[in-house]
N, C-alpha and C. Protein backbone atom coordinates (compact mmCIF):
# COMPACT_ATOMS: atom_id res chain seq x y z
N UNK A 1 24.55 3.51 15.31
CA UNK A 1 23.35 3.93 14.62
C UNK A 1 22.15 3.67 15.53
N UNK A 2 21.05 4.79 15.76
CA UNK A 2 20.68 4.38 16.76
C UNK A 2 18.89 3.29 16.13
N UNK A 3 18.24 2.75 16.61
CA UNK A 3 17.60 1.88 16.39
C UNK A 3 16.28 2.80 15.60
N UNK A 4 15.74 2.14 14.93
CA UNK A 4 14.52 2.64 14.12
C UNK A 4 13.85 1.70 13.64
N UNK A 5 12.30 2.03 13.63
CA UNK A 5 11.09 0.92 13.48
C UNK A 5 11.52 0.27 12.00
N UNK A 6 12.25 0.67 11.17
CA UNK A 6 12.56 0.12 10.23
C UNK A 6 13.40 -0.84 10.31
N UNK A 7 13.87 -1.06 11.10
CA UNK A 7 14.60 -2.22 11.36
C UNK A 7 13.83 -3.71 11.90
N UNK A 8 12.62 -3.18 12.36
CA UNK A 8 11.34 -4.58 12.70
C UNK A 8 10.98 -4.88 11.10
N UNK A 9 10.14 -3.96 10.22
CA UNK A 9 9.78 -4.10 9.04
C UNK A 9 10.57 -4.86 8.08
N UNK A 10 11.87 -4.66 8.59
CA UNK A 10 13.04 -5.86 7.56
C UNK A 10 13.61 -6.89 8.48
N UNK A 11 13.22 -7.18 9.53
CA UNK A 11 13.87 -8.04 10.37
C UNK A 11 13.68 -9.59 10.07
N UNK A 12 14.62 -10.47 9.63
CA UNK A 12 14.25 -11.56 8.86
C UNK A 12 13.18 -12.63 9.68
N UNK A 13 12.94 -12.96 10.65
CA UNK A 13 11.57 -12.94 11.47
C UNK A 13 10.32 -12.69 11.23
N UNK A 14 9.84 -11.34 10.62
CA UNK A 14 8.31 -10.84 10.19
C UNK A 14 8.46 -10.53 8.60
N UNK A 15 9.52 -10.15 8.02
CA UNK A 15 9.79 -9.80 6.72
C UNK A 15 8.83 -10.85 6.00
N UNK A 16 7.89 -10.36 5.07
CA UNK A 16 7.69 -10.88 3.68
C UNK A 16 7.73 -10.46 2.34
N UNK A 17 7.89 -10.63 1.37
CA UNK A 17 7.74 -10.06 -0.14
C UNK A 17 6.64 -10.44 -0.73
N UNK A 18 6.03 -9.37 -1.37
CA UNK A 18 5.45 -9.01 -1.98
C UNK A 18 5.37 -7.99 -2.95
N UNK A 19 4.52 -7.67 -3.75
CA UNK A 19 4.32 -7.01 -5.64
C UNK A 19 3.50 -6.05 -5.07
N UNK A 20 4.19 -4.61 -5.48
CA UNK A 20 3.42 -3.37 -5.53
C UNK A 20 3.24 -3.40 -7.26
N UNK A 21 1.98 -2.98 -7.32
CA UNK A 21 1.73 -2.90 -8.97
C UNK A 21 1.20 -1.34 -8.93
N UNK A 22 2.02 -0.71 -9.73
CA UNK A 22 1.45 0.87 -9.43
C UNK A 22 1.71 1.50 -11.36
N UNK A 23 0.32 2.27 -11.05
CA UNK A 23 -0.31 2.89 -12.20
C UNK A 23 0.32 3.97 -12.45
N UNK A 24 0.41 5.18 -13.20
CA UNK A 24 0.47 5.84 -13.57
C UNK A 24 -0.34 6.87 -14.36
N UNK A 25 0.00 8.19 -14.80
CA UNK A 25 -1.04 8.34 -16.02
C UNK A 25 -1.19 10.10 -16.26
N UNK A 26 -2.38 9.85 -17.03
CA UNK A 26 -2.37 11.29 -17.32
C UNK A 26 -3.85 12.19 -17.87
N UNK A 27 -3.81 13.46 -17.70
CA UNK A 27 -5.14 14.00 -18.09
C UNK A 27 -4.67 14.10 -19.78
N UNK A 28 -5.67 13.72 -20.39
CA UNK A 28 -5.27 13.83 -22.23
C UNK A 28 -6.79 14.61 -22.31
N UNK A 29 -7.47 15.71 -23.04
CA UNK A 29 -8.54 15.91 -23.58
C UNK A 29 -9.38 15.67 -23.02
N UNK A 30 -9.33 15.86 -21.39
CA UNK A 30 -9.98 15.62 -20.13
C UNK A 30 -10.97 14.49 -19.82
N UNK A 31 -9.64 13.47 -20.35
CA UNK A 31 -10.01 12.22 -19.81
C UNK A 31 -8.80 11.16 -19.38
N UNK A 32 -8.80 10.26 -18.66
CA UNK A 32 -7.72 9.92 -17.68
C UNK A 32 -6.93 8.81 -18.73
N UNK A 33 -5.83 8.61 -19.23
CA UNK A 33 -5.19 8.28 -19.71
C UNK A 33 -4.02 7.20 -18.77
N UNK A 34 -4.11 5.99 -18.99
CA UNK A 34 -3.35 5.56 -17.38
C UNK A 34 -2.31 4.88 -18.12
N UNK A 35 -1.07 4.29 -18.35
CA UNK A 35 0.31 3.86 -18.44
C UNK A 35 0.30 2.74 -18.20
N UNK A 36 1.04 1.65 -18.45
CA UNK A 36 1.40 -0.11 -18.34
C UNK A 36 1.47 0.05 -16.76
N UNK A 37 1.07 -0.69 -15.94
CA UNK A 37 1.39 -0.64 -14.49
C UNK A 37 3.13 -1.47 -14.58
N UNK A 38 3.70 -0.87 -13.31
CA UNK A 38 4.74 -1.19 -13.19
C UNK A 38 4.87 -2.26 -11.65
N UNK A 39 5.30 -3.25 -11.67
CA UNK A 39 5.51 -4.34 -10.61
C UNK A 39 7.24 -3.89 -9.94
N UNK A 40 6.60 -3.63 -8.69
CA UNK A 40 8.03 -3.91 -8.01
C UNK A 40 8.10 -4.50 -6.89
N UNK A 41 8.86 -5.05 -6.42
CA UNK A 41 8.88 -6.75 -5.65
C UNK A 41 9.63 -5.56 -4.05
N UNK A 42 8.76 -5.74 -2.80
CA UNK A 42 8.72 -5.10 -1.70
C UNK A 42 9.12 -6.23 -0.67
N UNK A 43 9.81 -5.69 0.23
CA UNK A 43 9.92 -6.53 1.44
C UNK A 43 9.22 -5.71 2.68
N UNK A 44 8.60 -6.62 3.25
CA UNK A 44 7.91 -5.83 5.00
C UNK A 44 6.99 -6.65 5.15
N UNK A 45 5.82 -5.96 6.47
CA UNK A 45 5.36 -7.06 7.89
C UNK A 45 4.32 -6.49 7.23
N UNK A 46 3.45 -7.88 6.88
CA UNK A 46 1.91 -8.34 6.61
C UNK A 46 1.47 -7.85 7.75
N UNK A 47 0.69 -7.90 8.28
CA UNK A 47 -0.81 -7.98 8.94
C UNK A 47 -2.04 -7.77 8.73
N UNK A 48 -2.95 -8.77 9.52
CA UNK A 48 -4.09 -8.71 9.31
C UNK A 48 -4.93 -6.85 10.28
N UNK A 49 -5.18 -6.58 9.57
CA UNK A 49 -6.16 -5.11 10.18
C UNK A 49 -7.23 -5.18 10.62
N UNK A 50 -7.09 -4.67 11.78
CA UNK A 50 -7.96 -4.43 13.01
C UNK A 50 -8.77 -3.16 12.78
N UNK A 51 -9.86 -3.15 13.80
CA UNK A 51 -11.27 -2.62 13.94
C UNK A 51 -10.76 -1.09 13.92
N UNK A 52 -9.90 -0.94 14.76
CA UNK A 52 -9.11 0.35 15.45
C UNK A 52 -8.19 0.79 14.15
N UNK A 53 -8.17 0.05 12.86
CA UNK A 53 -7.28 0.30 12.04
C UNK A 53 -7.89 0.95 10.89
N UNK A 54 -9.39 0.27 10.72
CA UNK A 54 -10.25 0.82 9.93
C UNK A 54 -11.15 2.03 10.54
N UNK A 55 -11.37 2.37 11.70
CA UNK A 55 -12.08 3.26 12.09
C UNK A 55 -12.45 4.25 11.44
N UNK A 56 -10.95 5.21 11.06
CA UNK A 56 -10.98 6.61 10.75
C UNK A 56 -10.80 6.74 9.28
N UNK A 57 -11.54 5.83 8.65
CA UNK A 57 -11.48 5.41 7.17
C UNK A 57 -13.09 5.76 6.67
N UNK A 58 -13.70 6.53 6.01
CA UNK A 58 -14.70 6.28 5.53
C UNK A 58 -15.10 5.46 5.19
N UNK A 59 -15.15 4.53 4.74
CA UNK A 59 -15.53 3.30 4.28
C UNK A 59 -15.40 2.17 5.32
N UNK A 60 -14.82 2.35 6.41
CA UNK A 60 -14.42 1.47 7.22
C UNK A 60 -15.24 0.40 7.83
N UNK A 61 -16.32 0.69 7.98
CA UNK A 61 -17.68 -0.27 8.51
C UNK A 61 -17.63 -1.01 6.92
N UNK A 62 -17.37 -1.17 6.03
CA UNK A 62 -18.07 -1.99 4.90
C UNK A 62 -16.94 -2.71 4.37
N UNK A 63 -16.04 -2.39 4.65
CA UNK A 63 -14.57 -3.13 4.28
C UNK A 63 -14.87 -4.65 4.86
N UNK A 64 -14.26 -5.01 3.80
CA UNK A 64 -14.23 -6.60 4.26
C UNK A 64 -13.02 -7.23 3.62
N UNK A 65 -12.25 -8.05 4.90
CA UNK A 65 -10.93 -8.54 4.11
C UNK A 65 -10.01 -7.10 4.24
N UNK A 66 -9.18 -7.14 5.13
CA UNK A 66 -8.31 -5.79 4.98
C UNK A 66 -7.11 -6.56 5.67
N UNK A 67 -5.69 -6.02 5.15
CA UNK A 67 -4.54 -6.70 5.90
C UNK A 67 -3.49 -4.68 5.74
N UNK A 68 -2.63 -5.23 6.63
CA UNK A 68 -1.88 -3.67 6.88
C UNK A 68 -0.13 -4.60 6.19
N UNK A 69 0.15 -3.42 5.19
CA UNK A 69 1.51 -3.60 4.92
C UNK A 69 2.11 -2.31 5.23
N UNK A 70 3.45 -3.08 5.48
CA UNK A 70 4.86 -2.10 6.14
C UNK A 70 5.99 -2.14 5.37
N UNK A 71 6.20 -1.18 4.86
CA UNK A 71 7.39 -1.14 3.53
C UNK A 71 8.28 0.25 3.76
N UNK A 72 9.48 0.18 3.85
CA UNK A 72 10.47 0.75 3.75
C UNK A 72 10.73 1.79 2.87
N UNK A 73 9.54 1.24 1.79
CA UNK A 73 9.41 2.34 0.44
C UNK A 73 8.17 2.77 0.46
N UNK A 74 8.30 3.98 -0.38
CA UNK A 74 7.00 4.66 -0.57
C UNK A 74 6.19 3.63 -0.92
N UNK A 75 4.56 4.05 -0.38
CA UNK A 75 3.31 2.88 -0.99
C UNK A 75 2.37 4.25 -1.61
N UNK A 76 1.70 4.16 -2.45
CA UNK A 76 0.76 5.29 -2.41
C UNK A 76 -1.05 4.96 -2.86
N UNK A 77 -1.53 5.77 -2.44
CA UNK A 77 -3.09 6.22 -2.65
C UNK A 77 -3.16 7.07 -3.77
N UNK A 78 -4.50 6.87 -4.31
CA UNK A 78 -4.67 7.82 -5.70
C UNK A 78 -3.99 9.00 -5.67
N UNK A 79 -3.26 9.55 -6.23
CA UNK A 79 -2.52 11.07 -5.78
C UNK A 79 -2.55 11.86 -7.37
N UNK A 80 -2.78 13.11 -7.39
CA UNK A 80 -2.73 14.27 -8.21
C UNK A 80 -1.92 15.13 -7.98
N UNK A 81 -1.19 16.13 -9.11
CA UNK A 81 0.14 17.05 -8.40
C UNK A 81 0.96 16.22 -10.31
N UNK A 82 2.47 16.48 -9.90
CA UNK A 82 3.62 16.14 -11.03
C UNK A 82 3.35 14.61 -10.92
N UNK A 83 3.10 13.77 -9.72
CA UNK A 83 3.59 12.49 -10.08
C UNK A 83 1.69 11.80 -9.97
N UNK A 84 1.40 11.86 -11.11
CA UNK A 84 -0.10 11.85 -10.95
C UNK A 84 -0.38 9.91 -10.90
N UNK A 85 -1.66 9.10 -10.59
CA UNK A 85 -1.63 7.68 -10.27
C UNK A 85 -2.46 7.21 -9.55
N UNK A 86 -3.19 5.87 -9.89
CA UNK A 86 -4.03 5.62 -8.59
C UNK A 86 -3.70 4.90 -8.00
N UNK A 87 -4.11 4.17 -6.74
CA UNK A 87 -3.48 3.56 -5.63
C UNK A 87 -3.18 2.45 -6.12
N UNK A 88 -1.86 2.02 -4.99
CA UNK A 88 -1.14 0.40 -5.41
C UNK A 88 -1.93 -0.50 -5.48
N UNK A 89 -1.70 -1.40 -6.24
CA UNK A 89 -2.32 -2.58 -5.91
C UNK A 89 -1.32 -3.51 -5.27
N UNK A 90 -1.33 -4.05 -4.18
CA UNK A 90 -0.17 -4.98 -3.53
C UNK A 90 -0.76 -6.78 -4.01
N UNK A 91 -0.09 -7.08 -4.29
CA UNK A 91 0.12 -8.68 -4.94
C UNK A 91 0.92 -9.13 -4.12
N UNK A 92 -0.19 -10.38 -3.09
CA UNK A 92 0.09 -10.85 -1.65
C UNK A 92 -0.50 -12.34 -1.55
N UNK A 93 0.22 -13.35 -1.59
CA UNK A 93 -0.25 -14.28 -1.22
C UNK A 93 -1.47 -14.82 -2.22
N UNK A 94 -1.30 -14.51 -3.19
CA UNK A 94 -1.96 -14.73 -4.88
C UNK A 94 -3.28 -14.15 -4.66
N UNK A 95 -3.44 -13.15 -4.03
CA UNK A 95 -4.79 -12.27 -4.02
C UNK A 95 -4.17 -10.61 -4.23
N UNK A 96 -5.12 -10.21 -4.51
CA UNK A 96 -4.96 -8.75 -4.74
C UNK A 96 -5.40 -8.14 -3.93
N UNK A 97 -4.91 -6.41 -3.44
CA UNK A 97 -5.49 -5.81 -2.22
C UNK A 97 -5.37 -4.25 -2.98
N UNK A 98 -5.99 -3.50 -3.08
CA UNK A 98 -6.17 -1.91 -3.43
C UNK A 98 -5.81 -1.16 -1.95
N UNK A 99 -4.66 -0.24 -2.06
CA UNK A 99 -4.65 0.84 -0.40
C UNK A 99 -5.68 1.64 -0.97
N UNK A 100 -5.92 1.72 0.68
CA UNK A 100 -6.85 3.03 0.83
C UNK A 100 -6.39 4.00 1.83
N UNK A 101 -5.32 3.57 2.51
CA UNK A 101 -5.12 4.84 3.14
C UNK A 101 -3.35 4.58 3.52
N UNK A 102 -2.89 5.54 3.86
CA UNK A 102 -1.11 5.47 3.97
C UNK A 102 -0.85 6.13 5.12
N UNK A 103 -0.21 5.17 5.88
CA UNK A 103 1.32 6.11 6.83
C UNK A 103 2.39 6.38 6.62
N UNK A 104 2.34 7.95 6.69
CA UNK A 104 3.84 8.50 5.98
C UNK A 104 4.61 8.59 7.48
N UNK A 105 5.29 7.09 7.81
CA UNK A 105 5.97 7.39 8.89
C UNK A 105 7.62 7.32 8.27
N UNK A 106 7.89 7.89 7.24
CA UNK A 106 9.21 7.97 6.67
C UNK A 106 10.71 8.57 7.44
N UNK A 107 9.98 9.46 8.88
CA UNK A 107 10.78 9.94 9.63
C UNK A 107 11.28 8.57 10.69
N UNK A 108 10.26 7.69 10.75
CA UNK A 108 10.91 6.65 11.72
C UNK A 108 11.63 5.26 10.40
N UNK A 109 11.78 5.71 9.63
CA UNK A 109 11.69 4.57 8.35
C UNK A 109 10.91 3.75 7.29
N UNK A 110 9.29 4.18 7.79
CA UNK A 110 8.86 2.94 7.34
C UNK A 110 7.44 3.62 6.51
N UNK A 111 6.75 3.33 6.01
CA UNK A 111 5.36 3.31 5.66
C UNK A 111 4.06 2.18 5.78
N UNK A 112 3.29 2.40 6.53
CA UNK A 112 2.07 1.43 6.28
C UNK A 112 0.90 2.02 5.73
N UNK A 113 0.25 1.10 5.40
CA UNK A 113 -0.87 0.93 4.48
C UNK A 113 -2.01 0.43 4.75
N UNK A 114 -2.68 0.17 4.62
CA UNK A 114 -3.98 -0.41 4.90
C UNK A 114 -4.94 -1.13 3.26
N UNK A 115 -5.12 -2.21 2.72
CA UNK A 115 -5.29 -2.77 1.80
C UNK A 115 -6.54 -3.11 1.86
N UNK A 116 -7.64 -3.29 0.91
CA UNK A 116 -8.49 -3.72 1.21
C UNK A 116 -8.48 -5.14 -0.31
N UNK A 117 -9.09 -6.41 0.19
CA UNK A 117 -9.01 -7.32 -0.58
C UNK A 117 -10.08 -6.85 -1.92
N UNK A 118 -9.28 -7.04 -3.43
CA UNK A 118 -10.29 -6.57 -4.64
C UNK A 118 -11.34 -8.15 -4.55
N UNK A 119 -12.37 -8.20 -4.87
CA UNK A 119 -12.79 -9.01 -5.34
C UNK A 119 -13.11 -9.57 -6.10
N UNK A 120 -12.91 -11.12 -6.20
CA UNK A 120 -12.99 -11.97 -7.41
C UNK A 120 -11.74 -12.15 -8.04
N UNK A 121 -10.62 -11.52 -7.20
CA UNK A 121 -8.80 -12.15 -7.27
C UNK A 121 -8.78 -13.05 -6.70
């Protein structure tokens, strides 16, 4: 089998767990209707996020507190379409972090994220 970045992201070395808490929901009488969030317990490589990580982020100059997660599983950002929802909240180290932006690197295995810390978690 030949080697893939997904194999760093679970490598018992950098691996940590952590809580994706993800929303759901719906348009009712054109207003947003959102579902019990659902917790599911993730394994992959924390990091803290760099300058070069926030750049191409609108918001990126005002972010404060940002760490990058790497998960094996889908992570997602507010999305519209059949599977409608707003972005994860990752539950890390007893603080909370909202994504704001996603790598769909699913062809090499993996997905990252970019989190920004909520405040007052």
């Amino acid at each position: 089998m030949p080697f893939r970045l997904s194999h760093v992201v679970l490598h018992t070395g950098f691996v940590q767990t952590y809580t994706v808490e993800r929303s759901s929901g719906d348009w009712v009488n054109g207003r947003w209707t959102e579902d019990p969030p659902v917790q599911i317990s993730v394994a992959g490589v924390v990091s803290v996020a760099q300058e070069k990580d926030l750049r191409p982020l609108p918001e990126g100059d005002q972010i404060k507190g940002a760490m990058i997660f790497h998960s094996v599983q889908p992570l997602y950002v507010t999305r519209v379409g059949t599977a409608q929802g707003t972005s994860d909240i990752i539950i890390w180290n007893g603080q909370r972090w909202r994504l704001l932006s996603i790598g769909d690197y699913s062809d090499y295995g993996y997905y990252k994220a970019i989190g920004e810390r909520i405040s007052g978690c």
